[in-house]
N, C-alpha and C. Protein backbone atom coordinates (compact mmCIF):
# COMPACT_ATOMS: atom_id res chain seq x y z
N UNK A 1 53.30 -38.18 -68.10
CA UNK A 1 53.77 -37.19 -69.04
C UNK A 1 54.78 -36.23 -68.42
N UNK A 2 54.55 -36.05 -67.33
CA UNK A 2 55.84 -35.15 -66.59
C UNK A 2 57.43 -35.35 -66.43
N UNK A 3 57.67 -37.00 -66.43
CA UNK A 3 58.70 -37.14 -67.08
C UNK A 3 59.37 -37.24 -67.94
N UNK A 4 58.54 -36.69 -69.15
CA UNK A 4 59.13 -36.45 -70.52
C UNK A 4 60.02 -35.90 -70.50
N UNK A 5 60.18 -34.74 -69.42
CA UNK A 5 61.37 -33.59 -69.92
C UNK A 5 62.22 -33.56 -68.41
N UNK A 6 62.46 -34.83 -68.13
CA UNK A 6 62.56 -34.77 -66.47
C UNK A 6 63.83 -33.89 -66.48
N UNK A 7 64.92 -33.84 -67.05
CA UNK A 7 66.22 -32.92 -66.99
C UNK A 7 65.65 -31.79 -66.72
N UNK A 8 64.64 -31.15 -67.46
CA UNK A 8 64.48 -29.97 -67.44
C UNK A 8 63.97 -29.49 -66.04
N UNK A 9 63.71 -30.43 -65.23
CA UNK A 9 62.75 -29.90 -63.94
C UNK A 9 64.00 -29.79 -62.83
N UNK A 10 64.91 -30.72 -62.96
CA UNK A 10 66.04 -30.89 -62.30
C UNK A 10 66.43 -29.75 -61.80
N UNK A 11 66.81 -29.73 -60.10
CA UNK A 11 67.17 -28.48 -59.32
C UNK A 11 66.79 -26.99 -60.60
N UNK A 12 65.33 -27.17 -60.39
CA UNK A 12 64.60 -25.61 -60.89
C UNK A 12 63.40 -25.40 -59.36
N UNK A 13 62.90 -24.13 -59.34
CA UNK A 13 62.60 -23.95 -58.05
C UNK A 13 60.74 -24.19 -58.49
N UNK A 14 59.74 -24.42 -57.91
CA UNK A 14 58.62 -25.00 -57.85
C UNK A 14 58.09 -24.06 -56.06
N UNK A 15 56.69 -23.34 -56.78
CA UNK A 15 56.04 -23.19 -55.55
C UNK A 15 54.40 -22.97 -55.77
N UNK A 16 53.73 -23.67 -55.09
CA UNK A 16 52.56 -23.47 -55.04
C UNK A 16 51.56 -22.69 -54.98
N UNK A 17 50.61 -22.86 -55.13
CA UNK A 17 49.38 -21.90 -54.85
C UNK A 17 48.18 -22.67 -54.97
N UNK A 18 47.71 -22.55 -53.40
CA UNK A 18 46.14 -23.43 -53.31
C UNK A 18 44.97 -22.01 -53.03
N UNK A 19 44.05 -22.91 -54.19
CA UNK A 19 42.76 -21.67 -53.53
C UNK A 19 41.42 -23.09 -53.45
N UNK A 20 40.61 -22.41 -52.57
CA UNK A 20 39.30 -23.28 -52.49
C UNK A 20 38.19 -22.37 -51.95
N UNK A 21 37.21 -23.06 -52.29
CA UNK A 21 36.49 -22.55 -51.84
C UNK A 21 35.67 -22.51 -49.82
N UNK A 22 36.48 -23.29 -50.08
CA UNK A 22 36.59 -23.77 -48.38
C UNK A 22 37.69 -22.83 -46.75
N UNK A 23 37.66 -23.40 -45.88
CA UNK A 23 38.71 -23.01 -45.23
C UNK A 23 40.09 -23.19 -44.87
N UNK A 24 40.43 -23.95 -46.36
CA UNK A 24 41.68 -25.02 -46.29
C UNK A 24 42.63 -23.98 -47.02
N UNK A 25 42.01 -23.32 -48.24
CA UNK A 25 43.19 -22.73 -49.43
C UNK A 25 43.77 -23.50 -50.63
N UNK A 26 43.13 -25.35 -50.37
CA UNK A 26 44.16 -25.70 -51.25
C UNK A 26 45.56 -26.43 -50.90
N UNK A 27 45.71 -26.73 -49.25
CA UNK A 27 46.14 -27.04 -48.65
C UNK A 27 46.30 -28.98 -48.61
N UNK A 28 45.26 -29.43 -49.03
CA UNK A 28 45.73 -30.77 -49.23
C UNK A 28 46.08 -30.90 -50.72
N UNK A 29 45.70 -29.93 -51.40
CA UNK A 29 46.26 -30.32 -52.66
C UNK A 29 47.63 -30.16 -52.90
N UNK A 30 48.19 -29.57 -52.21
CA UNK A 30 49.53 -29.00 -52.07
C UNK A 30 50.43 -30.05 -51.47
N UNK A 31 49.73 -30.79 -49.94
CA UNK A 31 50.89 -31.71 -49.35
C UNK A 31 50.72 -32.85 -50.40
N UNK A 32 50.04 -33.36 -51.59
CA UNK A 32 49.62 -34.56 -52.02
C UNK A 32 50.93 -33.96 -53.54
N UNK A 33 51.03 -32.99 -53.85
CA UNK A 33 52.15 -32.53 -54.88
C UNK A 33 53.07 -32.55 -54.96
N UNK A 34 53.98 -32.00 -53.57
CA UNK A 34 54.78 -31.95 -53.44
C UNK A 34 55.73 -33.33 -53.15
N UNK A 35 55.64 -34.15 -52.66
CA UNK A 35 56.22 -35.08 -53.38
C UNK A 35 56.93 -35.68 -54.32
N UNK A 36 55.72 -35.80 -55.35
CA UNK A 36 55.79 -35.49 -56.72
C UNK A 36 56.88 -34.68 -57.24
N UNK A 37 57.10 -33.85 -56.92
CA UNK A 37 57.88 -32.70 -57.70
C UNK A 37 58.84 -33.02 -57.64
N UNK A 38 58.90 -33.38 -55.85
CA UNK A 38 60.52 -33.49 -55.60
C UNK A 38 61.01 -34.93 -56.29
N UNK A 39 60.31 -35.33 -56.56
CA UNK A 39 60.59 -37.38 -57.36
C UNK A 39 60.69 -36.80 -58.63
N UNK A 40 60.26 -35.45 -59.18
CA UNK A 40 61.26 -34.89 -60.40
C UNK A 40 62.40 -34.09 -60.41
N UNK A 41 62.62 -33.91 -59.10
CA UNK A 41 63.83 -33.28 -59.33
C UNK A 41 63.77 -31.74 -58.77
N UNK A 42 62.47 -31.09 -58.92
CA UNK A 42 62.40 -30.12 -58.73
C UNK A 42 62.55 -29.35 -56.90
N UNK A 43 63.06 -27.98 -56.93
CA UNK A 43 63.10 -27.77 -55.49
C UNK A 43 62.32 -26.84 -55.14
N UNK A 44 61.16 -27.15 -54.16
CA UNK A 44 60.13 -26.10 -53.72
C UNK A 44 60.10 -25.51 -52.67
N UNK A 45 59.64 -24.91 -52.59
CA UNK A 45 59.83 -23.03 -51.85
C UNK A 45 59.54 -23.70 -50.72
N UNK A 46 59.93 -22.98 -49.31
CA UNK A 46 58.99 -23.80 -48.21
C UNK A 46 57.66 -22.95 -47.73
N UNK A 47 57.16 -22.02 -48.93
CA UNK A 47 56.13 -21.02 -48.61
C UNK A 47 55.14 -21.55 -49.49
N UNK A 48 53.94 -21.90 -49.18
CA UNK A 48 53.12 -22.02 -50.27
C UNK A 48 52.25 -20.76 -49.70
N UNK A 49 51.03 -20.22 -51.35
CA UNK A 49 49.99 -18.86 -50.92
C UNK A 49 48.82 -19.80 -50.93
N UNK A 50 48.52 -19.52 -49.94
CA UNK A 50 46.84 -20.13 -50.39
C UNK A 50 45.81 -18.96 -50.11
N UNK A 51 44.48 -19.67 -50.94
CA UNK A 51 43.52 -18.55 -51.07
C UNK A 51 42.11 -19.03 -50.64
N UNK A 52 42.15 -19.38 -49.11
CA UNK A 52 40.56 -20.29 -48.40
C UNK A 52 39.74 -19.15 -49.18
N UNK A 53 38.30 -19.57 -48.98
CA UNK A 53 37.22 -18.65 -49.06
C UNK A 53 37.15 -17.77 -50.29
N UNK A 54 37.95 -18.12 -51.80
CA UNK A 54 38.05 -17.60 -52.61
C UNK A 54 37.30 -16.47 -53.10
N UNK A 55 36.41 -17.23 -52.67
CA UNK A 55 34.59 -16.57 -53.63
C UNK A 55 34.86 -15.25 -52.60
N UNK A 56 35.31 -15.18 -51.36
CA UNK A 56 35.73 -13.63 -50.59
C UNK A 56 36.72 -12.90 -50.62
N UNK A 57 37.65 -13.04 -51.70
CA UNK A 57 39.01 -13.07 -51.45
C UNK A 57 39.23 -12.26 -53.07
N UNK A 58 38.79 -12.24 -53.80
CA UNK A 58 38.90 -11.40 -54.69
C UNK A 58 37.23 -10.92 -55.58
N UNK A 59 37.26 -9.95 -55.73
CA UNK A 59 36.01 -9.36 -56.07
C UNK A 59 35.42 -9.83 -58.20
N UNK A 60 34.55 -9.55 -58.04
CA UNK A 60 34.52 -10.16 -59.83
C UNK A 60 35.14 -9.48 -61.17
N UNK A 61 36.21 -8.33 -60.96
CA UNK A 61 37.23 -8.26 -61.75
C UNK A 61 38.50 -8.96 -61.56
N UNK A 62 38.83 -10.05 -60.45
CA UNK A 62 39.67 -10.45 -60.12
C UNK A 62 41.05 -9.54 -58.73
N UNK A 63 40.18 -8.41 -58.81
CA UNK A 63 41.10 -7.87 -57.24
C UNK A 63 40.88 -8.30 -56.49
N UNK A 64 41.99 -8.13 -55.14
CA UNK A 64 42.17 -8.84 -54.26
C UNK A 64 41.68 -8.12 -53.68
N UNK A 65 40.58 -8.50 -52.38
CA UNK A 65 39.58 -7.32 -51.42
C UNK A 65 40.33 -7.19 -50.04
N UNK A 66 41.18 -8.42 -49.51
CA UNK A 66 41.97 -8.28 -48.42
C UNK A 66 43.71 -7.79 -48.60
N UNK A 67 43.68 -6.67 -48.68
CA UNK A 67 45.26 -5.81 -48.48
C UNK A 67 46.21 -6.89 -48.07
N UNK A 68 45.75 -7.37 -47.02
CA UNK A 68 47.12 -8.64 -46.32
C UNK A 68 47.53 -9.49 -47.36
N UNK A 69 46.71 -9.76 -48.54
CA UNK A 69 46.89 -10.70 -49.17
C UNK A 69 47.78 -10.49 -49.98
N UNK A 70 47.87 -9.42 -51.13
CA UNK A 70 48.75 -8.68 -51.47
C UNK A 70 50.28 -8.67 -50.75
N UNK A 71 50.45 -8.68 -49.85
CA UNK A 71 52.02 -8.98 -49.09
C UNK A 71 52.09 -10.36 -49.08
N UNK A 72 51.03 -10.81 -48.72
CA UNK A 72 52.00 -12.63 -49.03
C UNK A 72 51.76 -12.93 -50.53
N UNK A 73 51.79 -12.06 -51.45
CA UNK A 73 51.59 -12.72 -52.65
C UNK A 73 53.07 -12.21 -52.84
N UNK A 74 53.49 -11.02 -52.46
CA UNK A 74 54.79 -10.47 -52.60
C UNK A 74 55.86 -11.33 -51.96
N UNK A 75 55.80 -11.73 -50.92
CA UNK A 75 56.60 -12.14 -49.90
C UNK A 75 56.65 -14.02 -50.90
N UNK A 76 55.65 -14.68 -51.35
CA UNK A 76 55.98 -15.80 -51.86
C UNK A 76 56.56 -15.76 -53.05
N UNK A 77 56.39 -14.06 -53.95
CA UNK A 77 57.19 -14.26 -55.20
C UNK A 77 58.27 -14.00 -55.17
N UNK A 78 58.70 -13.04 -53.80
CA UNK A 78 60.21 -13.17 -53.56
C UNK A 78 60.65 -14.19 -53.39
N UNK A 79 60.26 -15.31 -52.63
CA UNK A 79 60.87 -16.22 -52.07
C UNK A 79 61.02 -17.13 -53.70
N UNK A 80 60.08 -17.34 -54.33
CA UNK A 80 60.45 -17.88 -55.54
C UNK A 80 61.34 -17.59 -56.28
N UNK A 81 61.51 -16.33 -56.73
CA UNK A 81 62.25 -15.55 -57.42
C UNK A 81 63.97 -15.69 -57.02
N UNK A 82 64.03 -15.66 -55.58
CA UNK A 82 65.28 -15.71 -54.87
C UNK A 82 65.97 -17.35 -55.04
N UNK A 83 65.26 -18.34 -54.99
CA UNK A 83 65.21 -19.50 -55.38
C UNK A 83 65.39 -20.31 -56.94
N UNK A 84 64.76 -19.11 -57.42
CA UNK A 84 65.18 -19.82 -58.99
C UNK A 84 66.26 -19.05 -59.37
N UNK A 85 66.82 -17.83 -58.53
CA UNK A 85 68.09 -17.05 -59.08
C UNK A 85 69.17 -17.75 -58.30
N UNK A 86 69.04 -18.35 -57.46
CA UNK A 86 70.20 -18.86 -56.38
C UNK A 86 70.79 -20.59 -57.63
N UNK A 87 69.56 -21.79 -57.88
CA UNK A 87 69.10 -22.36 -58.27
C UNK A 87 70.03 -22.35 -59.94
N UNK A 88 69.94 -21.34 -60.61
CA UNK A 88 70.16 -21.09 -61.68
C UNK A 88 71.63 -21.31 -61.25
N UNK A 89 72.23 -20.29 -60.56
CA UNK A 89 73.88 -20.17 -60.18
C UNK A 89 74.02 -21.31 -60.14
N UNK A 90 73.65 -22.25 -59.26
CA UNK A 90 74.40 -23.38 -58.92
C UNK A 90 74.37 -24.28 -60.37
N UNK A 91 73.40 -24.28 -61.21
CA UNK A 91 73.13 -24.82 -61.97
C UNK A 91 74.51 -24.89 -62.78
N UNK A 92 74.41 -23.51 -63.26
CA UNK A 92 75.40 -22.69 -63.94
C UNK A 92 77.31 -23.41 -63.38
N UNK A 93 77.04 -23.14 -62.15
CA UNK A 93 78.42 -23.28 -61.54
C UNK A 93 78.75 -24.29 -60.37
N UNK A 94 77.99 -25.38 -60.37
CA UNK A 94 78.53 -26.22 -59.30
C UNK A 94 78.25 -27.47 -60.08
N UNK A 95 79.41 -28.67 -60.56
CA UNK A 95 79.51 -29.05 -61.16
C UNK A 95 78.30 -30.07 -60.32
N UNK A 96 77.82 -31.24 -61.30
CA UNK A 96 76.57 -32.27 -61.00
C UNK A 96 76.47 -33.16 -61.97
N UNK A 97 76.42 -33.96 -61.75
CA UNK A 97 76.00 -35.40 -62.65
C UNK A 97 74.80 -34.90 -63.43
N UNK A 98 73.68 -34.21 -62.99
CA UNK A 98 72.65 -33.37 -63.92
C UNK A 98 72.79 -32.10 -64.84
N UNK A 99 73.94 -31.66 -64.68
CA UNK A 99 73.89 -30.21 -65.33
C UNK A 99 75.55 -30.46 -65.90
N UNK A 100 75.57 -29.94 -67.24
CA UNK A 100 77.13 -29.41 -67.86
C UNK A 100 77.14 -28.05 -67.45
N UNK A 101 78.40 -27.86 -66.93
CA UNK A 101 79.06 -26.55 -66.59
C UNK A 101 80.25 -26.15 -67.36
């Protein structure tokens, strides 16, 4: 079903987020995806957030109990953010067999 709209995924930016309950984060689910994405077209961040030890990692309203975490949640939405604005330009302005300009 993901290639239904495969144009649409085409050079757009893609980034992850693994949580588990373990000491991984989510981490094999992530190298087993990415792949994938890129066989749609899509371009992903080279930052993924992960969240090991979940069940410690945010309290039962959903806050985050470790401060550090909070900066890499910042630091990966920049990097996304910077990526789908860069991403867009080119889209916009560098001519491609995928995109009308």
């Amino acid at each position: 079903m993901l290639d239904l709209l495969l144009q649409e995924y085409i050079h757009k930016a893609v980034a992850f987020v693994g949580v588990s309950a373990g000491p991984w984060g989510g981490t094999r689910v992530i190298e087993a995806m990415v792949p994938m994405v890129r066989e749609l077209g899509l371009a992903v961040t080279f930052s993924d957030l992960n969240f090991p030890f979940v069940q410690r990692t945010f309290d039962e309203d959903g806050k985050i109990l470790d401060p550090a975490f909070e900066q890499r949640a910042k630091d990966f939405l920049d990097e996304l953010v910077w990526m789908a604005q860069v991403l867009k330009w080119g889209r916009e302005n560098v001519t491609s067999k995928y995109h009308q300009t």
